[in-house]
N, C-alpha and C. Protein backbone atom coordinates (compact mmCIF):
# COMPACT_ATOMS: atom_id res chain seq x y z
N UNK A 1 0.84 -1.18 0.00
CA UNK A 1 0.00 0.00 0.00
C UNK A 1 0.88 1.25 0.00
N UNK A 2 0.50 2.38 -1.10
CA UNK A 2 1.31 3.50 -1.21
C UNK A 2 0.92 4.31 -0.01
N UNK A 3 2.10 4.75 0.76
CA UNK A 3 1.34 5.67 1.80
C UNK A 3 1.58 7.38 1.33
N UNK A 4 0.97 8.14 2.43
CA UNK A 4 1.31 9.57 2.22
C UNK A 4 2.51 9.79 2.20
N UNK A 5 3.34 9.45 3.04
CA UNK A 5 4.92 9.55 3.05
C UNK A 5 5.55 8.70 1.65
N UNK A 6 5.04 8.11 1.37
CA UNK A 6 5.25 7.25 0.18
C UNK A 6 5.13 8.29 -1.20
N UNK A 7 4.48 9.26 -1.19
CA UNK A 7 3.91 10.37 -2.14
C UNK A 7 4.69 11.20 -2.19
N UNK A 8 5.22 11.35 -0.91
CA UNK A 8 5.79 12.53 -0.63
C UNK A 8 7.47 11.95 -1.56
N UNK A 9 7.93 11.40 -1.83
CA UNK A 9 8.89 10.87 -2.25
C UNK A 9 9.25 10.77 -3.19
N UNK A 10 7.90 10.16 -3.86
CA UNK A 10 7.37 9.93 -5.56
C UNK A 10 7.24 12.07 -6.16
N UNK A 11 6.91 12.31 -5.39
CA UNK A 11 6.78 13.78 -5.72
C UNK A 11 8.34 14.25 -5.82
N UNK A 12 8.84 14.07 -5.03
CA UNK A 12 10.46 14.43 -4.95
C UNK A 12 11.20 13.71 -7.09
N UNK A 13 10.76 11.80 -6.76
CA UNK A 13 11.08 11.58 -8.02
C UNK A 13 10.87 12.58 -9.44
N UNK A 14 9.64 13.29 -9.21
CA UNK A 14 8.81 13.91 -10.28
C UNK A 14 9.63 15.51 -10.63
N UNK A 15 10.21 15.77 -9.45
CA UNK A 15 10.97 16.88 -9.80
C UNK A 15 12.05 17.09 -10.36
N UNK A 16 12.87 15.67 -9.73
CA UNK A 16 14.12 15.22 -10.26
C UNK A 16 13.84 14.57 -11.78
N UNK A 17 12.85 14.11 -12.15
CA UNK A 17 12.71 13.68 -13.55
C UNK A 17 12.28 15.13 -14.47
N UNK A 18 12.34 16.14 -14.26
CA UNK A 18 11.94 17.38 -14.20
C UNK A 18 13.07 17.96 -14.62
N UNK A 19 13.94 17.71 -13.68
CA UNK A 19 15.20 18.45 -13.79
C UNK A 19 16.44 17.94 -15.06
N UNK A 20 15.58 16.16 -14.99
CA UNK A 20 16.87 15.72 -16.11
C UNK A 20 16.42 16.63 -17.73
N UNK A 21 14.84 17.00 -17.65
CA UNK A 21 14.38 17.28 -18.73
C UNK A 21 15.14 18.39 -18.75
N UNK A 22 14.68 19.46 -17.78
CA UNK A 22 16.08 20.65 -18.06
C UNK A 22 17.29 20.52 -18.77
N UNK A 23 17.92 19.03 -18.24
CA UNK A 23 19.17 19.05 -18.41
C UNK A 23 19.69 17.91 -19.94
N UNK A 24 18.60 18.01 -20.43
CA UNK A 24 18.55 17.62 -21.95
C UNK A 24 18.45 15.60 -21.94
N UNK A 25 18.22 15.58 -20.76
CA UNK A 25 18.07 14.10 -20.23
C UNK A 25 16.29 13.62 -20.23
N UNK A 26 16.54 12.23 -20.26
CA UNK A 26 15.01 11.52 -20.47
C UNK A 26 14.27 11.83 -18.96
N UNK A 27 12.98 11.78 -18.73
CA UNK A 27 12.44 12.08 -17.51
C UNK A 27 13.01 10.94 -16.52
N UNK A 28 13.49 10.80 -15.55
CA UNK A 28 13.56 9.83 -14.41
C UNK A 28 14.76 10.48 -13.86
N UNK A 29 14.06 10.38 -12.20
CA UNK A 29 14.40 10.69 -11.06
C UNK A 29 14.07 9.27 -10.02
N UNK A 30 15.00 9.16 -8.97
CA UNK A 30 15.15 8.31 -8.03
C UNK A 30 15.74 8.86 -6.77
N UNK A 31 14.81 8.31 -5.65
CA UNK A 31 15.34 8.50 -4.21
C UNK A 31 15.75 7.57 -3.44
N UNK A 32 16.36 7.46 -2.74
CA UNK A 32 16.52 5.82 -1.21
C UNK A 32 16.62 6.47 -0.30
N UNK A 33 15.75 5.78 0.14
CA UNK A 33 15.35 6.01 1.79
C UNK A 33 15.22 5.35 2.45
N UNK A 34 16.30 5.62 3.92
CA UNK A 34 16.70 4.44 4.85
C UNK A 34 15.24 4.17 5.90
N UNK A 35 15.26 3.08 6.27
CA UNK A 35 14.40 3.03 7.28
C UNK A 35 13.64 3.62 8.19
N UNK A 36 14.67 4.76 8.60
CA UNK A 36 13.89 5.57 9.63
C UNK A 36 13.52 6.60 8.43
N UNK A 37 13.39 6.78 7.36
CA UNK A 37 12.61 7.89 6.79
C UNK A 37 13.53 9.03 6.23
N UNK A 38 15.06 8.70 6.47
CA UNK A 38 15.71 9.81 5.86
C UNK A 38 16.02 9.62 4.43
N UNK A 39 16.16 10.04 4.22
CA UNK A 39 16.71 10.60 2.34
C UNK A 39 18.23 10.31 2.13
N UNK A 40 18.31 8.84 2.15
CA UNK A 40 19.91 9.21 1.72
C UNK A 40 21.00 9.27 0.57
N UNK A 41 20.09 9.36 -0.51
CA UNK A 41 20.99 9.87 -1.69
C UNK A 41 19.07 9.97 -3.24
N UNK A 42 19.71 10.59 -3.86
CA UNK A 42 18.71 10.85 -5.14
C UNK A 42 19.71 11.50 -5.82
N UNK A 43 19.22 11.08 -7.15
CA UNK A 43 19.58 11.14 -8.46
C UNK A 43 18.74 11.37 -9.85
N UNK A 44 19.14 11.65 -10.78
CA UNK A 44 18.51 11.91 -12.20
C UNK A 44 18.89 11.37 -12.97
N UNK A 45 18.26 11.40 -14.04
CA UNK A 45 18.57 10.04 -15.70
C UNK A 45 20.00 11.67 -16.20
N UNK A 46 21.01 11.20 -16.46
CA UNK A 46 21.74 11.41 -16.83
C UNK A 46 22.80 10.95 -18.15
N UNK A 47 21.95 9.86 -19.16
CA UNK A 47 22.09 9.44 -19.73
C UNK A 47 23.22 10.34 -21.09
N UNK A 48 22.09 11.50 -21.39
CA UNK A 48 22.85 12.24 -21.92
C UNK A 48 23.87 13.45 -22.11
N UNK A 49 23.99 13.80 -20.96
CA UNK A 49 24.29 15.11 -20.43
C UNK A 49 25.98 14.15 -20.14
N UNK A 50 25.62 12.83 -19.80
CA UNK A 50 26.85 11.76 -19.36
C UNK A 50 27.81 10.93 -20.13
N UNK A 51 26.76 10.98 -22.38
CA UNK A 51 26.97 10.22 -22.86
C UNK A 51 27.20 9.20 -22.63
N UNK A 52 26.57 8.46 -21.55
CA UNK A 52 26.26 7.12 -21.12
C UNK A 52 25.02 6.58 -21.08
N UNK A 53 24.53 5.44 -21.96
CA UNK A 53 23.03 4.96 -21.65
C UNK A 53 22.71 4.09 -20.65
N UNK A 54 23.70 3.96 -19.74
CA UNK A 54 23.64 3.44 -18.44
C UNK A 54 23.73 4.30 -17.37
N UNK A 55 23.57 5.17 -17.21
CA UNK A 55 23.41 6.61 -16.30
C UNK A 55 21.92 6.43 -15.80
N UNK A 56 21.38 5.52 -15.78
CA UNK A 56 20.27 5.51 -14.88
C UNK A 56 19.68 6.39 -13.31
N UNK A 57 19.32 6.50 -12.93
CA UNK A 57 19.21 6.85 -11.20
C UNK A 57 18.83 6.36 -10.42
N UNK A 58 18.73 4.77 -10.87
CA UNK A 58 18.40 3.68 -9.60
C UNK A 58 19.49 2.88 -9.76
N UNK A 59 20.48 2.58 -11.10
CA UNK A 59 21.70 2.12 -11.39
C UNK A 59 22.66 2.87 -10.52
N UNK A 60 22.59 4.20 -10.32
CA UNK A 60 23.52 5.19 -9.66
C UNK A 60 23.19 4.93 -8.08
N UNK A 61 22.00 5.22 -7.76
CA UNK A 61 21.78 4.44 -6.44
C UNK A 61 22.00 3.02 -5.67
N UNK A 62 21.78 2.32 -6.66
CA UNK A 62 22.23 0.71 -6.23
C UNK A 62 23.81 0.75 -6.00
N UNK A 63 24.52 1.40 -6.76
CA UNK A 63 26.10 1.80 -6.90
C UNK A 63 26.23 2.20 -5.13
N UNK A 64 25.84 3.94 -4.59
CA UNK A 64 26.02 4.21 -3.97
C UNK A 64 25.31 3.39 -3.02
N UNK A 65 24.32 2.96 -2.85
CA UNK A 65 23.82 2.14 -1.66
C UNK A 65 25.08 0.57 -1.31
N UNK A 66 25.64 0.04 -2.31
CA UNK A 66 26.90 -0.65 -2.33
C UNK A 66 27.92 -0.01 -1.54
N UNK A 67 28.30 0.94 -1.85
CA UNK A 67 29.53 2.05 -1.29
C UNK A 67 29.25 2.23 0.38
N UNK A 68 28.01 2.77 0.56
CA UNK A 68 27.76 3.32 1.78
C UNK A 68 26.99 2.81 2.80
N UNK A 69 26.10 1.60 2.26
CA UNK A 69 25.27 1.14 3.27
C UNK A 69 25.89 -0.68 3.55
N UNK A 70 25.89 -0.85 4.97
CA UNK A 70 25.95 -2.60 4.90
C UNK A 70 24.42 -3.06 4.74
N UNK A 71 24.90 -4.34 4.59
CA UNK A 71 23.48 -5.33 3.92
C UNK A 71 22.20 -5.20 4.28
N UNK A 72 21.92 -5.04 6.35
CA UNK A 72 21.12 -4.73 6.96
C UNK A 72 20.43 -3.44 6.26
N UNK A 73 21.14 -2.41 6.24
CA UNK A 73 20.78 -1.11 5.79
C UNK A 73 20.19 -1.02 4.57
N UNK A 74 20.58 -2.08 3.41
CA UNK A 74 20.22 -2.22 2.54
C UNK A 74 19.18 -2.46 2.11
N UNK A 75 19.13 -3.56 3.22
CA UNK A 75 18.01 -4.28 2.72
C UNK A 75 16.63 -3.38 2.89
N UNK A 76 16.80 -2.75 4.23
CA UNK A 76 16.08 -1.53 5.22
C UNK A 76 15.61 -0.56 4.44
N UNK A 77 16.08 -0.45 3.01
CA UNK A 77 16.08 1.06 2.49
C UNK A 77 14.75 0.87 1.56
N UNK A 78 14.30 1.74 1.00
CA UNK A 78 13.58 1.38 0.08
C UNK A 78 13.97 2.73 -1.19
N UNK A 79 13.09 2.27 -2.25
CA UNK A 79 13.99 3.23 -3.72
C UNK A 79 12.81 3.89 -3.99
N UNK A 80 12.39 4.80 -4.49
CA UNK A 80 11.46 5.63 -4.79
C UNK A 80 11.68 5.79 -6.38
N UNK A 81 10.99 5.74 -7.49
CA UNK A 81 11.20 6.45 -8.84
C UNK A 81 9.99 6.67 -9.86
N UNK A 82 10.40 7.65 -10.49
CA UNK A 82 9.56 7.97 -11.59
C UNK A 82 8.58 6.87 -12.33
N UNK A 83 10.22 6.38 -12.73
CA UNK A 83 9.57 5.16 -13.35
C UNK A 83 10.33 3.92 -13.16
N UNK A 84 9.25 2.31 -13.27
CA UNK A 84 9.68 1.27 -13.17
C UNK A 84 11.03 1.22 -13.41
N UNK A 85 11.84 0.13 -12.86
CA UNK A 85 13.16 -0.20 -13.32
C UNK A 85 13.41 -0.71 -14.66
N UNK A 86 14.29 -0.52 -14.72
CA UNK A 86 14.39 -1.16 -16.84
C UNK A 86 15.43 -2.60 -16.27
N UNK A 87 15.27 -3.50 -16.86
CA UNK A 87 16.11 -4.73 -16.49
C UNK A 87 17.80 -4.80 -15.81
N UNK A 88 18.47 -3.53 -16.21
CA UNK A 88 19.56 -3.40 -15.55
C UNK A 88 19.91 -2.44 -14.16
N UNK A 89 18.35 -1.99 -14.09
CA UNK A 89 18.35 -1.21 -12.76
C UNK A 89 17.77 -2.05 -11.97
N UNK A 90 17.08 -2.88 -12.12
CA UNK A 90 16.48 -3.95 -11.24
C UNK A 90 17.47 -5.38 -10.58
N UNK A 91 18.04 -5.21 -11.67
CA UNK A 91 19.13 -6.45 -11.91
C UNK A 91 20.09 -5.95 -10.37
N UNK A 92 21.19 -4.66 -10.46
CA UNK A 92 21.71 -3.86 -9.68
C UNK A 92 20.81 -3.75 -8.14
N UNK A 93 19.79 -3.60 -8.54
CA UNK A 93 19.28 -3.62 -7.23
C UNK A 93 19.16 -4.88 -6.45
N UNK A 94 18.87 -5.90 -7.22
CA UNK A 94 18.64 -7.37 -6.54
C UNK A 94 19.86 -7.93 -5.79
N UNK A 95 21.20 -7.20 -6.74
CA UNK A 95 22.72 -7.92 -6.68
C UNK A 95 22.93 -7.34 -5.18
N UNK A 96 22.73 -5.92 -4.78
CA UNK A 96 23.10 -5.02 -4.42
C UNK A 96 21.94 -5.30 -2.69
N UNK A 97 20.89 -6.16 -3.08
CA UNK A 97 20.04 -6.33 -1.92
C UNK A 97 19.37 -5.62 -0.97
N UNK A 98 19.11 -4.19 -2.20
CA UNK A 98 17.95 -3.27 -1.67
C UNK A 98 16.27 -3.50 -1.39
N UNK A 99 15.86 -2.90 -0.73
CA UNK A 99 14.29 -3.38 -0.35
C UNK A 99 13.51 -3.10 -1.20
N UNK A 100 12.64 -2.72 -0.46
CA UNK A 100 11.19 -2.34 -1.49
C UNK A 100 11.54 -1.06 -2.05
N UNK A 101 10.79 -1.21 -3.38
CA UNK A 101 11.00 -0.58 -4.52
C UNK A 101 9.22 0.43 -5.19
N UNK A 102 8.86 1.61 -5.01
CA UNK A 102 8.30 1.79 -5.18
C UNK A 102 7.92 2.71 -6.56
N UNK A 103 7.30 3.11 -7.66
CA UNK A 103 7.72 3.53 -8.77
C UNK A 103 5.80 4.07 -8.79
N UNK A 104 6.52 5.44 -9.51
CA UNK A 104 4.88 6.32 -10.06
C UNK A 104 4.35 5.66 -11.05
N UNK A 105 5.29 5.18 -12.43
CA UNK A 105 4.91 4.53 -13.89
C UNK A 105 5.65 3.46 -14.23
N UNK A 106 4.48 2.46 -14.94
CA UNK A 106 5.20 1.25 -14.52
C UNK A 106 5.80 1.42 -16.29
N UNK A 107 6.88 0.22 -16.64
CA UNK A 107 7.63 0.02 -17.32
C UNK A 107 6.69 -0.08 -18.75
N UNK A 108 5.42 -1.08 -18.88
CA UNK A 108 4.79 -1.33 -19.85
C UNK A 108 3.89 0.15 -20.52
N UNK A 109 3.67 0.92 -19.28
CA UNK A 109 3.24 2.35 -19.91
C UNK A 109 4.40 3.12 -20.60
N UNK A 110 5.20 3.30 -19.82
CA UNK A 110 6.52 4.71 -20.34
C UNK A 110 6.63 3.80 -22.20
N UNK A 111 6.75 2.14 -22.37
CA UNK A 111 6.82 1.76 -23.49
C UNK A 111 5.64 1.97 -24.60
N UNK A 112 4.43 2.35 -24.40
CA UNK A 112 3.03 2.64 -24.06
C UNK A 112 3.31 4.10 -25.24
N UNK A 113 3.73 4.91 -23.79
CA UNK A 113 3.59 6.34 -24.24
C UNK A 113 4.75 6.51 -25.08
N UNK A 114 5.36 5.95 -24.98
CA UNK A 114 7.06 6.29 -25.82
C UNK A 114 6.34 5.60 -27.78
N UNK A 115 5.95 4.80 -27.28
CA UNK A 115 5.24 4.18 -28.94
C UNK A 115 4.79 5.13 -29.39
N UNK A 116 3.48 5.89 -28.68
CA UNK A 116 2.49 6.78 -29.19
C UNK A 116 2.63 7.88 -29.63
N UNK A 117 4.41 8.21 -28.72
CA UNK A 117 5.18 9.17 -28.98
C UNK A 117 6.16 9.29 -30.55
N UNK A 118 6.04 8.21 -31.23
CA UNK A 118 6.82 7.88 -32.37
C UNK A 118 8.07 7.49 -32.31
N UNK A 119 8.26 7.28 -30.72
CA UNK A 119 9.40 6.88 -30.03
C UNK A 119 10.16 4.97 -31.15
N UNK A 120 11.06 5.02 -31.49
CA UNK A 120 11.34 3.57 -31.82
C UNK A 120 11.17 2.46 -30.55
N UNK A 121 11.29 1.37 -30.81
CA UNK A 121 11.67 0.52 -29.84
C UNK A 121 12.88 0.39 -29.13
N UNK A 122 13.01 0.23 -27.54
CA UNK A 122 13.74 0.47 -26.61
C UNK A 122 14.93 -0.39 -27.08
N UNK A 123 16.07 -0.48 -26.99
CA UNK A 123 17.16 -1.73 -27.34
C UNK A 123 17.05 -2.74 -26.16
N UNK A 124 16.15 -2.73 -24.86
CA UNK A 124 16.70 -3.40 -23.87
C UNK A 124 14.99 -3.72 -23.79
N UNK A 125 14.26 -4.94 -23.75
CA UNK A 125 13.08 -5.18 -23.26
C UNK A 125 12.00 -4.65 -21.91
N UNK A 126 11.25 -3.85 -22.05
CA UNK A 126 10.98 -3.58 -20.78
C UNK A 126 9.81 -5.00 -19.77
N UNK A 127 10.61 -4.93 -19.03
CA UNK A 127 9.96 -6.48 -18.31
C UNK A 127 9.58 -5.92 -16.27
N UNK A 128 9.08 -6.50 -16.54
CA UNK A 128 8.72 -6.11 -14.68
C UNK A 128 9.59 -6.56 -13.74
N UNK A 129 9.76 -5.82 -12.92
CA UNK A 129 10.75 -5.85 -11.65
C UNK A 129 11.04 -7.27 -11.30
N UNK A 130 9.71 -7.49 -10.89
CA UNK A 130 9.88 -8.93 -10.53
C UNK A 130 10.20 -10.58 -11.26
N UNK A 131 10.39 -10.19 -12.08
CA UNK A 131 10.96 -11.11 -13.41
C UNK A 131 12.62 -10.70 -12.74
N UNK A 132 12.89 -10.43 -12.72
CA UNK A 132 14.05 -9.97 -12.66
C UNK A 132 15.08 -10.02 -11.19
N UNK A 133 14.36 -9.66 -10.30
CA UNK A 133 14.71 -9.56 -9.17
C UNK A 133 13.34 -9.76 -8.51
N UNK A 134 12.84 -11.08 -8.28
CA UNK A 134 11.92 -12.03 -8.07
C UNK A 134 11.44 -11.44 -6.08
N UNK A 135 12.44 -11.89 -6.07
CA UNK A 135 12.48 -11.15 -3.86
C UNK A 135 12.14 -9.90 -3.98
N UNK A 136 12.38 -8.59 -4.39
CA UNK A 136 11.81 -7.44 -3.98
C UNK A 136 10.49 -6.88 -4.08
N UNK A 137 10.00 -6.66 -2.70
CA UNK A 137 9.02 -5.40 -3.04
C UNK A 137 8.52 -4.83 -3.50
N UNK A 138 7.84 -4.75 -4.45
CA UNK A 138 7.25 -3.54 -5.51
C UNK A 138 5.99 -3.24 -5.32
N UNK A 139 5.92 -1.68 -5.25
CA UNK A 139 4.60 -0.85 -5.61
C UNK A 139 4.41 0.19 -6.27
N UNK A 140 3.64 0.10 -7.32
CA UNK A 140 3.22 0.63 -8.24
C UNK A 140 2.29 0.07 -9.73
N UNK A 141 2.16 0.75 -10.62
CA UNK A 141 2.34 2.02 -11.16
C UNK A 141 1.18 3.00 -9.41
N UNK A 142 0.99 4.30 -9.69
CA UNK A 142 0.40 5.30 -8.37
C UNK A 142 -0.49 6.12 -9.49
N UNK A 143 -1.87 5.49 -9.70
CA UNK A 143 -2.68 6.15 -9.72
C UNK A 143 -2.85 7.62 -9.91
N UNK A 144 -2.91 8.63 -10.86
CA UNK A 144 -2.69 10.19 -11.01
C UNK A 144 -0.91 10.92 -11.10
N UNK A 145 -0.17 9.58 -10.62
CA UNK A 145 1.34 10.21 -10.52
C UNK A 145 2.06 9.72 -12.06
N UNK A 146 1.12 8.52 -11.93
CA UNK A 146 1.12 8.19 -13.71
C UNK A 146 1.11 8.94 -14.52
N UNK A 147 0.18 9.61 -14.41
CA UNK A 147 -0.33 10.63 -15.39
C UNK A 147 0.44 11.60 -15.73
N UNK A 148 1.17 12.13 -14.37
CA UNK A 148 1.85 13.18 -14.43
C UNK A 148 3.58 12.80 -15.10
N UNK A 149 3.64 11.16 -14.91
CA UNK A 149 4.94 11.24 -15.43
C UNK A 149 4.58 10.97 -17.03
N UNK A 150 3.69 10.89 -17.77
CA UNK A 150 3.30 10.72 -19.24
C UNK A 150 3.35 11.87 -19.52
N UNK A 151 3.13 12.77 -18.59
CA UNK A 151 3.10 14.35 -19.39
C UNK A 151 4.46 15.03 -19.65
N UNK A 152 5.56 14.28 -18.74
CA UNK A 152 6.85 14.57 -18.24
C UNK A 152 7.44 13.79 -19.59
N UNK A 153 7.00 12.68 -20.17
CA UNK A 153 7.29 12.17 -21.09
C UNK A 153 7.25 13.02 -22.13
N UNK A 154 6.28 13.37 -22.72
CA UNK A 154 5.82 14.43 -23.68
C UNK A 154 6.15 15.52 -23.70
N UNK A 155 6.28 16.14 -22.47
CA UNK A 155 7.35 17.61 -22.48
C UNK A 155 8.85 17.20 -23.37
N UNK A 156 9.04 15.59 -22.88
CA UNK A 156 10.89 15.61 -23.01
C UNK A 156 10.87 15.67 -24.81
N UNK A 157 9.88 15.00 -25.50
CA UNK A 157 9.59 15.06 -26.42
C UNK A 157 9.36 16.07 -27.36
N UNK A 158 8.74 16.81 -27.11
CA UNK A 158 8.59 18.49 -27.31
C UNK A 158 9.52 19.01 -27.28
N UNK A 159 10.57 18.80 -26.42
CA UNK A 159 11.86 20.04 -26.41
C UNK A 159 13.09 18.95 -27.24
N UNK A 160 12.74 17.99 -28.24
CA UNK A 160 14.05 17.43 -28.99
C UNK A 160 13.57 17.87 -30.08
């Protein structure tokens, strides 16, 4: 169940997917948050600004949650994002033995809206979290936050 504090997070994702658009990057933003509720690292799709198509922000998080948290902590944390994981952010997360995973838009929409968008097909399959990393947590797609990241889609679209 998504909670209010759970929103409050996903809203944070929405700004940071906001900001990659600023920054000539695809919409997605990601947060982790330790157990007791703090914020301990967020990130943006940086793909291009990085010339890397692995610049993810749950790839970048699974990284730093490796670096800085032990396993307990890990496991403790949970990930906040825009959107679903794409198979190598999920993958990272499973290796890496982060918790629950909560996401505004799930993977089969952003592929959805990216079609409708005249977008080509993705090079990497979009498949659900749990295919992938079978043990974690997941909630989502969030009802109205959806919406708002399809529009975030379509802005990024508009300004190429």
């Amino acid at each position: 169940m998504v909670t209010d504090n759970d929103l409050q997070h996903l809203r944070r994702c929405l700004e940071l997917a906001a900001e990659a658009i600023d920054a000539g990057d695809e919409p997605f933003g990601s947060v982790l948050v330790g157990a007791d509720g703090t914020v301990l690292a967020e990130d943006r799709n940086r793909e291009t600004s990085a010339r890397d198509q692995t610049q993810h922000p749950e790839f970048a998080l699974a990284r730093w949650a490796a670096t800085h948290l032990d396993a307990d902590a890990r496991a403790a944390a949970t990930v906040y994002t825009s959107g679903e994981h794409c198979p190598m952010c999920a993958a990272a997360h499973g290796w890496v033995g982060l918790g629950r995973i909560v996401f505004a838009s799930s993977s089969a929409q952003t592929s959805a809206w990216l079609s409708d968008l005249g977008v080509g097909p993705s090079p990497v399959r979009a498949i659900p979290i749990q295919e992938v990393a079978p043990g974690v947590a997941v909630e989502g797609p969030v009802p109205g936050l959806d919406d708002e990241v399809h529009e975030l889609h379509r802005r990024y679209r508009l300004t190429r």
